[in-house]
C-alpha atoms as a PDB file:
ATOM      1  CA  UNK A   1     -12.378  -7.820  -9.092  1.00  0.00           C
ATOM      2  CA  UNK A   2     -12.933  -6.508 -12.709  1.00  0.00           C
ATOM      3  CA  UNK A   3      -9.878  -5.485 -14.891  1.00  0.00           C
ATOM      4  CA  UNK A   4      -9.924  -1.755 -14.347  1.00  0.00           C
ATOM      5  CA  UNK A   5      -8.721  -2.564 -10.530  1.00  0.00           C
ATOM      6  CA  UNK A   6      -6.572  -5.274 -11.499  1.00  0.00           C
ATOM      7  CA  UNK A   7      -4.022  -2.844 -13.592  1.00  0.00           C
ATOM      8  CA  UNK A   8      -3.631  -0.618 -10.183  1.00  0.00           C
ATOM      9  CA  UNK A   9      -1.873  -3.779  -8.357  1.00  0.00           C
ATOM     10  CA  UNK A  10       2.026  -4.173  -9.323  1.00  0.00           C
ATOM     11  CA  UNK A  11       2.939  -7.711  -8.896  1.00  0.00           C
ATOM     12  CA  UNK A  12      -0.509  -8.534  -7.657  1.00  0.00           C
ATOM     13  CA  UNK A  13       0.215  -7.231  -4.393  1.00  0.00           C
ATOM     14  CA  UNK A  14       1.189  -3.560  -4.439  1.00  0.00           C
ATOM     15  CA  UNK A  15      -1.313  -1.367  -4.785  1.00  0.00           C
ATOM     16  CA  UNK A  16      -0.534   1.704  -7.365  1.00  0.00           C
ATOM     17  CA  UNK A  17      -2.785   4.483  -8.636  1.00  0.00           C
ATOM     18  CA  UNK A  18      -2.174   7.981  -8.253  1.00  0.00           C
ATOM     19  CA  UNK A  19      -5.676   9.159  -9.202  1.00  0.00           C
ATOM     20  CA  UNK A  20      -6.670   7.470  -6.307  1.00  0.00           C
ATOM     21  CA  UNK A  21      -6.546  10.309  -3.254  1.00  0.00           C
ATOM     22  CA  UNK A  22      -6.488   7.513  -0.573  1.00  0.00           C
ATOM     23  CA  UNK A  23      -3.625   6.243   1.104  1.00  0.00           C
ATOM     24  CA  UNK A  24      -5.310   3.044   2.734  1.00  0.00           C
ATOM     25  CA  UNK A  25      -7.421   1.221   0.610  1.00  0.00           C
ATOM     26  CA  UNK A  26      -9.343  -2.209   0.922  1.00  0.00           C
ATOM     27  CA  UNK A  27      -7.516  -5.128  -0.202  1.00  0.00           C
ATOM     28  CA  UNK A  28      -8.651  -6.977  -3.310  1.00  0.00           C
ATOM     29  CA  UNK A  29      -8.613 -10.332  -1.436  1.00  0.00           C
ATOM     30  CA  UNK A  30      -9.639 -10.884   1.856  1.00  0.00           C
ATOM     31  CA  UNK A  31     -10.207  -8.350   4.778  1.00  0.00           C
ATOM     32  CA  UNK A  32      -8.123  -5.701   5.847  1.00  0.00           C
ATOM     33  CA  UNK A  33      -6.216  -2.672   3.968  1.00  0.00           C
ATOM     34  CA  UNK A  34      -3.316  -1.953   1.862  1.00  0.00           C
ATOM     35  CA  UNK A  35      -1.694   1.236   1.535  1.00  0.00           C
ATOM     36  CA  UNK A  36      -1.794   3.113  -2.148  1.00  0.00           C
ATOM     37  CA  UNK A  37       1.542   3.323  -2.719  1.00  0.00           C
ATOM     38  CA  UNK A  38       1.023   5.951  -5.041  1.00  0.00           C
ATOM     39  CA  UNK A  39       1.063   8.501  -2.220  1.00  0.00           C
ATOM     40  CA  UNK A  40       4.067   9.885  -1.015  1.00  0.00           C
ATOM     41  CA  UNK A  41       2.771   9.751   2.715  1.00  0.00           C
ATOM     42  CA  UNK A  42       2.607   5.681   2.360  1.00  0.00           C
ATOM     43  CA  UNK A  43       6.267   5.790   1.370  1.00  0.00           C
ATOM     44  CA  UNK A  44       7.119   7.285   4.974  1.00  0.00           C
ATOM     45  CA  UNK A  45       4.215   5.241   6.887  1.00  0.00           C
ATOM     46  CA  UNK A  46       6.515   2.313   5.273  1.00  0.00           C
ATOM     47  CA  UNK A  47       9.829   3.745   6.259  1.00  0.00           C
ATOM     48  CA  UNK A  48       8.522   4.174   9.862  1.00  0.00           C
ATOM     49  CA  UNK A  49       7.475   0.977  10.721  1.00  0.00           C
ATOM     50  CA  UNK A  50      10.710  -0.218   9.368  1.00  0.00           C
ATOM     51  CA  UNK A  51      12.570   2.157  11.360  1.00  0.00           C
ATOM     52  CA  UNK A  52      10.928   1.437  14.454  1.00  0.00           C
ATOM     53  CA  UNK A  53      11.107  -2.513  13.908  1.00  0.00           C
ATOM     54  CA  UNK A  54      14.988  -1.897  13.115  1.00  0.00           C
ATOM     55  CA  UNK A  55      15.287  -0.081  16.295  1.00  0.00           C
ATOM     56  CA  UNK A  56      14.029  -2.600  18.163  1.00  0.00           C
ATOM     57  CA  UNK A  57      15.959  -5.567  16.736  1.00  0.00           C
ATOM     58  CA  UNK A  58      19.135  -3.379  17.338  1.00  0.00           C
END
């Protein structure tokens, strides 16, 4: 990964950059996705899954 990716990841992990239109987008290591959480939408994609996980705990 070269530096100018490596300043959009908070903490290493949390991937942040609002010029950046997408809301998934590949992870830096390994396979799979990470949501841009730069995007409003990813905040409520986040907030559902943790809904629906509380919900079925409860």
């Amino acid at each position: 990964m070269d530096d100018k990716d490596r300043k959009h990841y908070k903490l290493g992990i949390f991937y942040y950059n609002p010029d950046n239109k997408s809301i998934f987008v590949p992870k830096r290591l390994g396979l799979g996705w990470t949501i841009n959480f730069a995007r409003p939408i990813s905040w409520i994609i986040i907030l559902a899954i943790v809904g629906f996980v509380i919900f079925k705990v409860w």
